[in-house]
Protein backbone atom coordinates (compact mmCIF):
# COMPACT_ATOMS: atom_id res chain seq x y z
CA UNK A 1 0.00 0.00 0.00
CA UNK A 2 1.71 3.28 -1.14
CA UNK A 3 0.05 6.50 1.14
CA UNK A 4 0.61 9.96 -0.09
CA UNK A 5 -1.10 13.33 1.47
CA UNK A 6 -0.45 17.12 1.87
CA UNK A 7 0.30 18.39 5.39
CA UNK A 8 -0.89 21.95 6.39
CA UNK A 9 0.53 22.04 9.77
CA UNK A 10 0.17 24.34 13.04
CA UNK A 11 2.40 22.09 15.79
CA UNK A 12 2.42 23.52 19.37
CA UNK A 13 6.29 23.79 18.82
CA UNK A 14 5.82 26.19 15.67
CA UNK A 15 3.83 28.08 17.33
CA UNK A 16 6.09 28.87 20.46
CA UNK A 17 8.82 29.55 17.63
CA UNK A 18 6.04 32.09 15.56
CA UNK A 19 4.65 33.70 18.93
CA UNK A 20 8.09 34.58 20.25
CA UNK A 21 9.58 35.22 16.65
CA UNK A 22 11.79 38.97 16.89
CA UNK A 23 10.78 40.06 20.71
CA UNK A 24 7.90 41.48 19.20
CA UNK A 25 5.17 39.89 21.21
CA UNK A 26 3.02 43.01 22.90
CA UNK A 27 0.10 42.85 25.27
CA UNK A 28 -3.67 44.07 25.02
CA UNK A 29 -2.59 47.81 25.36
CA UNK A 30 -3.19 48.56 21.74
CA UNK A 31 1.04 48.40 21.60
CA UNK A 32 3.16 47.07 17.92
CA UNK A 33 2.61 43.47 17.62
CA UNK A 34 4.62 40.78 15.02
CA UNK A 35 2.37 39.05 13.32
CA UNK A 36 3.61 36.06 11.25
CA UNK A 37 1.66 33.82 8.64
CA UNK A 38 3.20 30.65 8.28
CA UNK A 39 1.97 27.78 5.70
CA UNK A 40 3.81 25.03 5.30
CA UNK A 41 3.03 22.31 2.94
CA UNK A 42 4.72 18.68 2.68
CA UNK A 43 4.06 15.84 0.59
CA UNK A 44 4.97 12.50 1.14
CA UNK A 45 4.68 8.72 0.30
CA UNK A 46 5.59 5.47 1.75
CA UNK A 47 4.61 1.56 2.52
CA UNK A 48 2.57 2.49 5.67
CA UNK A 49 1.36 5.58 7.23
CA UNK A 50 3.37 5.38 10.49
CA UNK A 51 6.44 5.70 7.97
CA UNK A 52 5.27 8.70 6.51
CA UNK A 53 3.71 10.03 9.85
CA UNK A 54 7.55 9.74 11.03
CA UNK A 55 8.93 11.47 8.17
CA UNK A 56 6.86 14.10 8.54
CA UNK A 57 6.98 14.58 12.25
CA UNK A 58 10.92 14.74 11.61
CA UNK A 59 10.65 17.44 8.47
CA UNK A 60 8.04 19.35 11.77
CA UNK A 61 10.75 19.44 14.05
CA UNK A 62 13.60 20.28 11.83
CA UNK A 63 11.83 23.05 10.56
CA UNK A 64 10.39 24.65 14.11
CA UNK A 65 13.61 24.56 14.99
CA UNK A 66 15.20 26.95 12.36
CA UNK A 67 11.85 29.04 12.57
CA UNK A 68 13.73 29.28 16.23
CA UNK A 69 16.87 30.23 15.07
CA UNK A 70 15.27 33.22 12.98
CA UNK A 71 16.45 31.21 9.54
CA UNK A 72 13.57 32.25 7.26
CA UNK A 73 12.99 35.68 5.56
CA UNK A 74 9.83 36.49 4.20
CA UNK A 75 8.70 34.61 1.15
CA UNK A 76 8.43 30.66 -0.09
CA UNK A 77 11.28 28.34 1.04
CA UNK A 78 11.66 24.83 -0.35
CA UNK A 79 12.02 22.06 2.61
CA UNK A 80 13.84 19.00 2.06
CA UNK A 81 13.72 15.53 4.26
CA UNK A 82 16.94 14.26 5.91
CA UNK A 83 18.19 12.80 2.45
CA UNK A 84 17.78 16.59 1.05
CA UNK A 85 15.23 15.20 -1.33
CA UNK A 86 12.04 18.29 -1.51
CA UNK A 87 9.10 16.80 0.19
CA UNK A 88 7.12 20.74 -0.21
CA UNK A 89 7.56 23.84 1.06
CA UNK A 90 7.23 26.83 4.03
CA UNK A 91 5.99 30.19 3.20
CA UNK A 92 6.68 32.94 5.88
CA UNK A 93 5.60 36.49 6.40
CA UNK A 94 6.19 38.80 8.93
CA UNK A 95 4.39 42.49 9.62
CA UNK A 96 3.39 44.13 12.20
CA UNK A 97 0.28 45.88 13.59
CA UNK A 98 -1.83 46.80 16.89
CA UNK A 99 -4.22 43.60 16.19
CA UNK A 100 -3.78 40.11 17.26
């Protein structure tokens, strides 16, 4: 059995990395907020699904960790598996504003 899907993913981990993203987190005192729009999209196939759930789970962590390390400017960035082989891409964009 071959499985394939598309992953649109918002992991509690990416989220800690998007929130915290530049110091520009602000409170509820109408005061400069980042805001960030992340997509990311990943594509992959395999025997079973726990083999692709585990590929995927890897690509996850691998990229919340250089959202993390500030490694993404704005725009569409290819993402590759451990191999380097593509398996889809991130898209990242940062502004800021007084709305949550």
């Amino acid at each position: 059995m071959n499985v394939s899907g598309a992953v649109a993913v918002s992991v509690p981990r990416l989220l800690y990395a998007l929130r915290t993203k530049k110091g520009m987190l602000m409170n509820d005192n109408d005061e400069m907020v980042a805001h960030l729009k992340c997509d990311v999209e990943l594509n992959f196939t395999g025997p079973i699904p726990a083999l692709v759930n585990k590929r995927a789970a890897a690509v996850l962590r691998s990229l919340a960790d250089r959202l993390e390390k500030d490694e993404f400017e704005d725009g569409f960035h290819p993402v590759a598996d451990e191999n380097g082989n593509k398996v889809g891409e991130i898209y990242v964009d940062y502004s800021e504003g007084t709305d949550l």
